[in-house]
N, C-alpha and C. Protein backbone atom coordinates (compact mmCIF):
# COMPACT_ATOMS: atom_id res chain seq x y z
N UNK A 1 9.38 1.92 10.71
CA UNK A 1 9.61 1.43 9.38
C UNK A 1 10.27 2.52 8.57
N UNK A 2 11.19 2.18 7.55
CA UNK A 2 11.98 3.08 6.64
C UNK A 2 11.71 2.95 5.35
N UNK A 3 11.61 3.93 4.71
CA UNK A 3 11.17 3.93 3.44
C UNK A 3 12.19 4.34 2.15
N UNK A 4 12.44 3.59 1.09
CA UNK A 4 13.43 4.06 0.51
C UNK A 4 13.21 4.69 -0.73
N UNK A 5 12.76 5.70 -0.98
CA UNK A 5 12.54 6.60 -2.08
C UNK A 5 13.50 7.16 -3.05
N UNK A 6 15.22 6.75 -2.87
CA UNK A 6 15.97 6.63 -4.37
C UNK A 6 15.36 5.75 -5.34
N UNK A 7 15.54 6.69 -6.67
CA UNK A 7 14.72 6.68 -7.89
C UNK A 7 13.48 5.77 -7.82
N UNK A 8 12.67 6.24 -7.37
CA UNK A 8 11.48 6.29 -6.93
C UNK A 8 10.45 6.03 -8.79
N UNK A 9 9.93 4.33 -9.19
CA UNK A 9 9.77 4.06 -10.20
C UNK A 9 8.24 4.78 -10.67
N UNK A 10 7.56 5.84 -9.82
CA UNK A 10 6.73 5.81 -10.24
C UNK A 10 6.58 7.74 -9.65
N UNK A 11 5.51 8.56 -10.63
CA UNK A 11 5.46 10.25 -10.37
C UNK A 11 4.70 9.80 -8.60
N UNK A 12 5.65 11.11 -7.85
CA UNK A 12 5.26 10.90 -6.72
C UNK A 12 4.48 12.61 -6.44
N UNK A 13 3.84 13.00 -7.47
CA UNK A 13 3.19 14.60 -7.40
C UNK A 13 1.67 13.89 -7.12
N UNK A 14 1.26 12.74 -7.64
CA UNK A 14 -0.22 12.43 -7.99
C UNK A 14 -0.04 11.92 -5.97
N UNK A 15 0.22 11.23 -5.32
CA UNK A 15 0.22 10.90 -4.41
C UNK A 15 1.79 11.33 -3.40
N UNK A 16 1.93 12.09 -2.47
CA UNK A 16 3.32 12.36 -1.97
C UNK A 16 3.86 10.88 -0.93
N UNK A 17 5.38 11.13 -1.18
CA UNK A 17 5.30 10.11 0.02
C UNK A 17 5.02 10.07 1.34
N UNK A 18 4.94 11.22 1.61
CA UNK A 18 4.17 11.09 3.24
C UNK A 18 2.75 10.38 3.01
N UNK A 19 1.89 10.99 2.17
CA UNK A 19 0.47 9.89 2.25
C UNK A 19 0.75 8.53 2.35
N UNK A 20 2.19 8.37 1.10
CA UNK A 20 2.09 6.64 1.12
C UNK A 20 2.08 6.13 2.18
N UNK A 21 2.97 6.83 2.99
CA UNK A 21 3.64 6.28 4.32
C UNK A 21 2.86 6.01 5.64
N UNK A 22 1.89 7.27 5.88
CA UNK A 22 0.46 7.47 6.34
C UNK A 22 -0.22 6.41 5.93
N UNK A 23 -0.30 5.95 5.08
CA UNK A 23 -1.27 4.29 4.55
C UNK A 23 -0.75 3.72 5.07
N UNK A 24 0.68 3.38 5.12
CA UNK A 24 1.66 2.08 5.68
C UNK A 24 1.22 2.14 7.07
N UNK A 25 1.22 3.11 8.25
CA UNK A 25 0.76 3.40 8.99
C UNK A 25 -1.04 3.33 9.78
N UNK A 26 -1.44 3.04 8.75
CA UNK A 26 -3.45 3.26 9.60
C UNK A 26 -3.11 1.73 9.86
N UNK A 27 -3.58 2.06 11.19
CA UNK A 27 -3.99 0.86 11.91
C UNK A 27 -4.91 -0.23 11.75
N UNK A 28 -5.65 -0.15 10.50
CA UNK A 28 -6.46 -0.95 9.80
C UNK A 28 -5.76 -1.06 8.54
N UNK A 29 -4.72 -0.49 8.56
CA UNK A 29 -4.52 -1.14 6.92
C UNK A 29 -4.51 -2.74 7.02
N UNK A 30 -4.39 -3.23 5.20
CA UNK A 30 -4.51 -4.33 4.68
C UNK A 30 -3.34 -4.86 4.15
N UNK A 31 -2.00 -5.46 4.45
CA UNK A 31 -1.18 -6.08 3.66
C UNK A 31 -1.59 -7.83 3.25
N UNK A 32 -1.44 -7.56 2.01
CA UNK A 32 -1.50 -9.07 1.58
C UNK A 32 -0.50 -9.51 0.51
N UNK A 33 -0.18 -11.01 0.49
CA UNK A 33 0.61 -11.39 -0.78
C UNK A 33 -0.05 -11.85 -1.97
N UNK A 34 -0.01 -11.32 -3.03
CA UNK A 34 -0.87 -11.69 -4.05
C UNK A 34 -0.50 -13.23 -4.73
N UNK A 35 -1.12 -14.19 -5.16
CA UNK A 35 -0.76 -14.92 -5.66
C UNK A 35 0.20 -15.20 -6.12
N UNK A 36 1.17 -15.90 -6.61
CA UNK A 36 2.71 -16.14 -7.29
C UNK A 36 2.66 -15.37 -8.87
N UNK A 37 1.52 -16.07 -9.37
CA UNK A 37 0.92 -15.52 -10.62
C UNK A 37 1.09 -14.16 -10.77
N UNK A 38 0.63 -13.30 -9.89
CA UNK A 38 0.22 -12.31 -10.10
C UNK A 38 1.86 -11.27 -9.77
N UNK A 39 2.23 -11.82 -8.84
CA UNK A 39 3.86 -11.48 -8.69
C UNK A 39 4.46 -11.36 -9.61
N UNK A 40 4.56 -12.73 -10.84
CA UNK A 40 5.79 -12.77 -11.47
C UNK A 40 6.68 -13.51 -10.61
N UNK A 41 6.50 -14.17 -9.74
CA UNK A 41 7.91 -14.90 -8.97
C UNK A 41 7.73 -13.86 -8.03
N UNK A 42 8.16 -12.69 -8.01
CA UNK A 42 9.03 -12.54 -6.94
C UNK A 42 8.21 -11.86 -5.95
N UNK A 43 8.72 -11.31 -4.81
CA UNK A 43 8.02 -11.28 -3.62
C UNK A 43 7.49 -9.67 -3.59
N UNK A 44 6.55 -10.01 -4.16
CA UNK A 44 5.82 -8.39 -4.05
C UNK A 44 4.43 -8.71 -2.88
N UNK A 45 4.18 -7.51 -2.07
CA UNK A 45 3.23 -7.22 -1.27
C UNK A 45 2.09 -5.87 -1.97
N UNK A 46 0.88 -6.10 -1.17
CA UNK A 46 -0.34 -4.95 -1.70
C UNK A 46 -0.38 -4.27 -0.29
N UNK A 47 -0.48 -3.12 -0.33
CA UNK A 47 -0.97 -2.16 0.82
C UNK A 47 -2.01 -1.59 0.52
N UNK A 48 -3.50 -1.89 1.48
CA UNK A 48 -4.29 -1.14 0.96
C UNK A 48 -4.83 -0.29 2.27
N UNK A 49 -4.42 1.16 2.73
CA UNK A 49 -4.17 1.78 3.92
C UNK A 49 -5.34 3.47 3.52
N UNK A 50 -5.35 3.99 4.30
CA UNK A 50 -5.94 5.49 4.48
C UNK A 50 -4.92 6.59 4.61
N UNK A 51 -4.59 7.08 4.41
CA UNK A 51 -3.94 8.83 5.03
C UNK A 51 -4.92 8.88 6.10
N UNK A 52 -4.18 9.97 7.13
CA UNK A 52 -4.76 10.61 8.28
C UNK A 52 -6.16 11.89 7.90
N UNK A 53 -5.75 12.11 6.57
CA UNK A 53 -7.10 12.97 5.54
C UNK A 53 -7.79 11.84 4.83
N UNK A 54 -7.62 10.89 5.25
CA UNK A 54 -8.77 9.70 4.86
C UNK A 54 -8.58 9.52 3.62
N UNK A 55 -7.65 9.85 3.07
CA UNK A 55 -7.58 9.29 1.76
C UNK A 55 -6.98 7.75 1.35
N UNK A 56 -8.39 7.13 0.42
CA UNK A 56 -7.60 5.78 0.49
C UNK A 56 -6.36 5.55 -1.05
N UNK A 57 -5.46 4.59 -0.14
CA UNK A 57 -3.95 4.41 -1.00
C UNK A 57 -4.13 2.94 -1.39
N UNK A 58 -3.76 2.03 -2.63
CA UNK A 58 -3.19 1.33 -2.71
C UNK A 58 -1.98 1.52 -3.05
N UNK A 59 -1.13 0.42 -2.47
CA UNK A 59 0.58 0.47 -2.88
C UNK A 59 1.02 -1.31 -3.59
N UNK A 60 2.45 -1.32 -4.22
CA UNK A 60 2.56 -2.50 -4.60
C UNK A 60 3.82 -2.36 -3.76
N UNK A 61 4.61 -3.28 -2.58
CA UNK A 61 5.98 -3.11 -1.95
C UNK A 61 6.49 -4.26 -1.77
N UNK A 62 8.00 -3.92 -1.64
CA UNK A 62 8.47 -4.90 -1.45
C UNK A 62 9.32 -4.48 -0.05
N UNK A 63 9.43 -5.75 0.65
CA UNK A 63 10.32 -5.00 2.00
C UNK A 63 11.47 -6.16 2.40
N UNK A 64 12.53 -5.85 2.91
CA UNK A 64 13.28 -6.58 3.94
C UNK A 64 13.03 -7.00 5.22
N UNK A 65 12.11 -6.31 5.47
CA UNK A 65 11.85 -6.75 7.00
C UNK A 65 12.04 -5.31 8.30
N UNK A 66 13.32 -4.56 7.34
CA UNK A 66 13.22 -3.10 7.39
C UNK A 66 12.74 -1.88 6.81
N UNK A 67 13.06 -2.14 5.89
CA UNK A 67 13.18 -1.19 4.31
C UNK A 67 12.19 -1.72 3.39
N UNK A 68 11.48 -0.42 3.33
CA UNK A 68 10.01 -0.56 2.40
C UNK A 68 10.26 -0.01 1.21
N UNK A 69 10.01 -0.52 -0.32
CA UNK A 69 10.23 -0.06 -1.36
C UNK A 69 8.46 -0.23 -2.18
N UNK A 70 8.30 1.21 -1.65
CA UNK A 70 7.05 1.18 -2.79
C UNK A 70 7.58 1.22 -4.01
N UNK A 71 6.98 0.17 -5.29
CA UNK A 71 7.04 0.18 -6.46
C UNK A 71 5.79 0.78 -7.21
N UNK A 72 4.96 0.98 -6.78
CA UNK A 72 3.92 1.45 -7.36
C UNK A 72 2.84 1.85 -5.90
N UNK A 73 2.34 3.15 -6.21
CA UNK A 73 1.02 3.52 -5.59
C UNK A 73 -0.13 5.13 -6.31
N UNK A 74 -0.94 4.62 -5.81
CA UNK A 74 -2.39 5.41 -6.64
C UNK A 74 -3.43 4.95 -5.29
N UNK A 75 -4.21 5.75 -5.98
CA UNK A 75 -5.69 6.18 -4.93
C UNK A 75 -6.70 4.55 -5.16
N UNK A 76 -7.05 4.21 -4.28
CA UNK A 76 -7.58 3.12 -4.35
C UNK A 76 -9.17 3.07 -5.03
N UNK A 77 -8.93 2.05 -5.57
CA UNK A 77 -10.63 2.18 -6.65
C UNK A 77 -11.77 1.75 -5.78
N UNK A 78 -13.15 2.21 -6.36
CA UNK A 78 -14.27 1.63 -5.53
C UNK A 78 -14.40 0.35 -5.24
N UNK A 79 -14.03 -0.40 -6.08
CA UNK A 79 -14.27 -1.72 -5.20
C UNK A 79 -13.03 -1.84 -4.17
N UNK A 80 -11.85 -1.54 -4.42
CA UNK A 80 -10.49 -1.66 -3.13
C UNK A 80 -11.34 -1.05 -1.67
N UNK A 81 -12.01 -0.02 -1.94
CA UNK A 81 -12.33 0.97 -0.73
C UNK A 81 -13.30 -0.22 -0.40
N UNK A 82 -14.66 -1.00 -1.08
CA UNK A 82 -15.41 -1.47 -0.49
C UNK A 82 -14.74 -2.78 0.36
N UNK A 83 -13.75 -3.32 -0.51
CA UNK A 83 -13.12 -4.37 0.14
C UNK A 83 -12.43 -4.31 1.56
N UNK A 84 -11.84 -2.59 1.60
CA UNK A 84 -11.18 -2.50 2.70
C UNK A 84 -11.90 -2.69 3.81
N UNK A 85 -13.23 -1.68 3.47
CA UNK A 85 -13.96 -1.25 4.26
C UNK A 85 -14.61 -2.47 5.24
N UNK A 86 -15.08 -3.64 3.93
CA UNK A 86 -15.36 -4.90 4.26
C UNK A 86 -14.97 -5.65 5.31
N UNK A 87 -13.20 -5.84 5.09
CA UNK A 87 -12.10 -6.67 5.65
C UNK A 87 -12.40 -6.18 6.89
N UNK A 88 -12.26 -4.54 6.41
CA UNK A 88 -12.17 -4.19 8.52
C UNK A 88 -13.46 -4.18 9.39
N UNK A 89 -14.66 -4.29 8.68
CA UNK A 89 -16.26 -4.81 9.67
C UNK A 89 -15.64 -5.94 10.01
N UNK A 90 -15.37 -6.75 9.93
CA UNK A 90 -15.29 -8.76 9.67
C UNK A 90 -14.61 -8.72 11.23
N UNK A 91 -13.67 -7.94 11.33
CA UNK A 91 -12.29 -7.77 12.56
C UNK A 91 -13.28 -7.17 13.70
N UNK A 92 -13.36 -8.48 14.99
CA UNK A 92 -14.08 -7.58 16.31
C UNK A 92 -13.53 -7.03 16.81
């Protein structure tokens, strides 16, 4: 997967893009489509993934099918972590 980080809409010092990318990457991550509502129309995705230092990421992306455009990402809140954590017990 490719990631496209020209003008990049959001400070990438609080989270680097290698972590983001590392989230895109854990093998338990979580992609989902959020409601239409919650989109605005258009086709936005949630990533909710780990770094390899276990740090948990949410992201907001949009992709082609190639090309990943994080629009937004930050450290995932306690309930995201419990949810993740959740989603991935459920999976045998």
């Amino acid at each position: 997967m490719e990631f496209d980080w020209i003008e990049c809409p959001f400070d990438l010092k609080k989270i680097s893009p290698r972590e983001i990318e590392e989230s895109f990457e854990d093998p338990f991550s979580l992609r989902l489509l959020p409601e239409p509502e919650l989109a605005g129309g258009a086709s936005r995705y949630f990533c909710l993934g780990k770094t390899v230092g276990n740090q948990p990421v949410f992201s907001v992306f949009w992709t082609d099918g190639k090309k990943y455009r994080v629009l937004f990402s930050r450290a995932m809140t306690a309930d995201e972590v419990n949810f993740y954590e959740r989603r991935n017990a459920e999976i045998p």
